[in-house]
C-alpha atoms as a PDB file:
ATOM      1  CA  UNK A   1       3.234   1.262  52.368  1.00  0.00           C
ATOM      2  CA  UNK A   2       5.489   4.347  52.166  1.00  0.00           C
ATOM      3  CA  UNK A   3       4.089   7.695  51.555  1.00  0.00           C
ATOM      4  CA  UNK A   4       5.009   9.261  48.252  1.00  0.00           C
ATOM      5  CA  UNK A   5       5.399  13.150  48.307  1.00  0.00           C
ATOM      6  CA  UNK A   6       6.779  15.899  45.740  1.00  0.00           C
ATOM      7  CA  UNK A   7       8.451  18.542  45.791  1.00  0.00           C
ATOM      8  CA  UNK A   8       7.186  22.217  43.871  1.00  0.00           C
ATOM      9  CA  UNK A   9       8.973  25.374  43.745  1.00  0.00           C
ATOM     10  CA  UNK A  10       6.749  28.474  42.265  1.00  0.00           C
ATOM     11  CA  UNK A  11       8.429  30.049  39.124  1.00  0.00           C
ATOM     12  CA  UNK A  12       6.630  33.861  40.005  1.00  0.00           C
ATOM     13  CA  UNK A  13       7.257  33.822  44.229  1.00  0.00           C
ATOM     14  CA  UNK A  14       9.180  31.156  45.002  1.00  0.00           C
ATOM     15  CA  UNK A  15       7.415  29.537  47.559  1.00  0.00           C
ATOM     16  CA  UNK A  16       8.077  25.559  48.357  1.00  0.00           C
ATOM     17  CA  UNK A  17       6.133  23.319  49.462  1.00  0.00           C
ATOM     18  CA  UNK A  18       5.370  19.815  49.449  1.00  0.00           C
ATOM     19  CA  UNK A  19       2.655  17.952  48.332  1.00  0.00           C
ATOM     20  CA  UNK A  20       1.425  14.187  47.697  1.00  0.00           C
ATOM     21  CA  UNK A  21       1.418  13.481  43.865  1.00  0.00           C
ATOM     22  CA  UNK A  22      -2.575  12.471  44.113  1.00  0.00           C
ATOM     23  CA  UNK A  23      -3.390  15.731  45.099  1.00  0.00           C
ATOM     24  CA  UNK A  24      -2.209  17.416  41.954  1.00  0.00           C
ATOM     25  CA  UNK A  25      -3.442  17.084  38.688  1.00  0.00           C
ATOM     26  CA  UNK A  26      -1.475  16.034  35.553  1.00  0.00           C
ATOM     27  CA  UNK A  27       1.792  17.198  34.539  1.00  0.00           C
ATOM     28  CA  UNK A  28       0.213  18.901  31.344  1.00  0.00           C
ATOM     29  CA  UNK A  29      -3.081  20.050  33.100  1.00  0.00           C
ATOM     30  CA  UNK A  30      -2.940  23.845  34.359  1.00  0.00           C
ATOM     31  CA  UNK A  31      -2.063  24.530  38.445  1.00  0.00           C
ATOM     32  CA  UNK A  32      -2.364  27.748  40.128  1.00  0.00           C
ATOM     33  CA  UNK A  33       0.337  28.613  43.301  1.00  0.00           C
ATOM     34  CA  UNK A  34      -1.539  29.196  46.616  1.00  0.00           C
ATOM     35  CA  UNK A  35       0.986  31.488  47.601  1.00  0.00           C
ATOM     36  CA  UNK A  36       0.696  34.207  44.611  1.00  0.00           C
ATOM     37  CA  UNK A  37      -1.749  32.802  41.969  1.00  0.00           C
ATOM     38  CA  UNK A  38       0.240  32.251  38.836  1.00  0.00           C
ATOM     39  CA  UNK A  39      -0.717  29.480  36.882  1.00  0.00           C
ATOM     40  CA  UNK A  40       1.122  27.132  34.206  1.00  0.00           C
ATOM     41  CA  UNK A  41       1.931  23.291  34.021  1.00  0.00           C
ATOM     42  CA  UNK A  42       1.772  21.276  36.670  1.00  0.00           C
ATOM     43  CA  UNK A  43       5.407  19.903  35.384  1.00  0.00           C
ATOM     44  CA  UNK A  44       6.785  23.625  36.113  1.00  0.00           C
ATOM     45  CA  UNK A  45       6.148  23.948  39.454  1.00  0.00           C
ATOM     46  CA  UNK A  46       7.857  20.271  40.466  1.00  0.00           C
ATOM     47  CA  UNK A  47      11.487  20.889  41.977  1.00  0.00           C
ATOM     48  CA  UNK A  48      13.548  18.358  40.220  1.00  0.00           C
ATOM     49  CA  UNK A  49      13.444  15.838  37.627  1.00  0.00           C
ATOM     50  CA  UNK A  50      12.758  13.279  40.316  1.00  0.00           C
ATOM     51  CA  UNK A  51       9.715  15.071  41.653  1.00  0.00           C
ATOM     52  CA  UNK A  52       8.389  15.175  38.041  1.00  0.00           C
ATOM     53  CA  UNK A  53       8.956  11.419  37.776  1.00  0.00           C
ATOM     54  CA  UNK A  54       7.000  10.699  40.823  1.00  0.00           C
ATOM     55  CA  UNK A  55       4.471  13.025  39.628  1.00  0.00           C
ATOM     56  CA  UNK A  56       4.113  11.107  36.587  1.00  0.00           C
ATOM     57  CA  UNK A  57       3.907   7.710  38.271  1.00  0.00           C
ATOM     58  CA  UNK A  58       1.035   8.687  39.481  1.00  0.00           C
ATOM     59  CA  UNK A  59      -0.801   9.920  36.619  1.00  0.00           C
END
């Protein structure tokens, strides 16, 4: 089984960092960056289109 992972990039600091898609919640819920604390939708932290679409996959 491969290992799926996504991609997030934070709108305020613009730290990246990589994540698996379980460990986030859903692309409408709220999520907070561990780097500065800013929170909005899950979908606006995810890098590309494709990391949204793996997010959602796993929804």
């Amino acid at each position: 089984m491969v290992e799926a992972f996504v991609r997030l990039l934070c709108p305020e600091c613009g730290k990246d960092w990589e994540t698996n898609p379980t460990d986030l919640p859903a692309h409408r819920d709220n999520y907070s960056c561990q780097g500065c604390g800013a929170t909005r939708r899950t979908a606006e932290f995810m890098r590309t289109e494709r990391d949204l679409q793996t997010l959602k996959q796993f929804e």
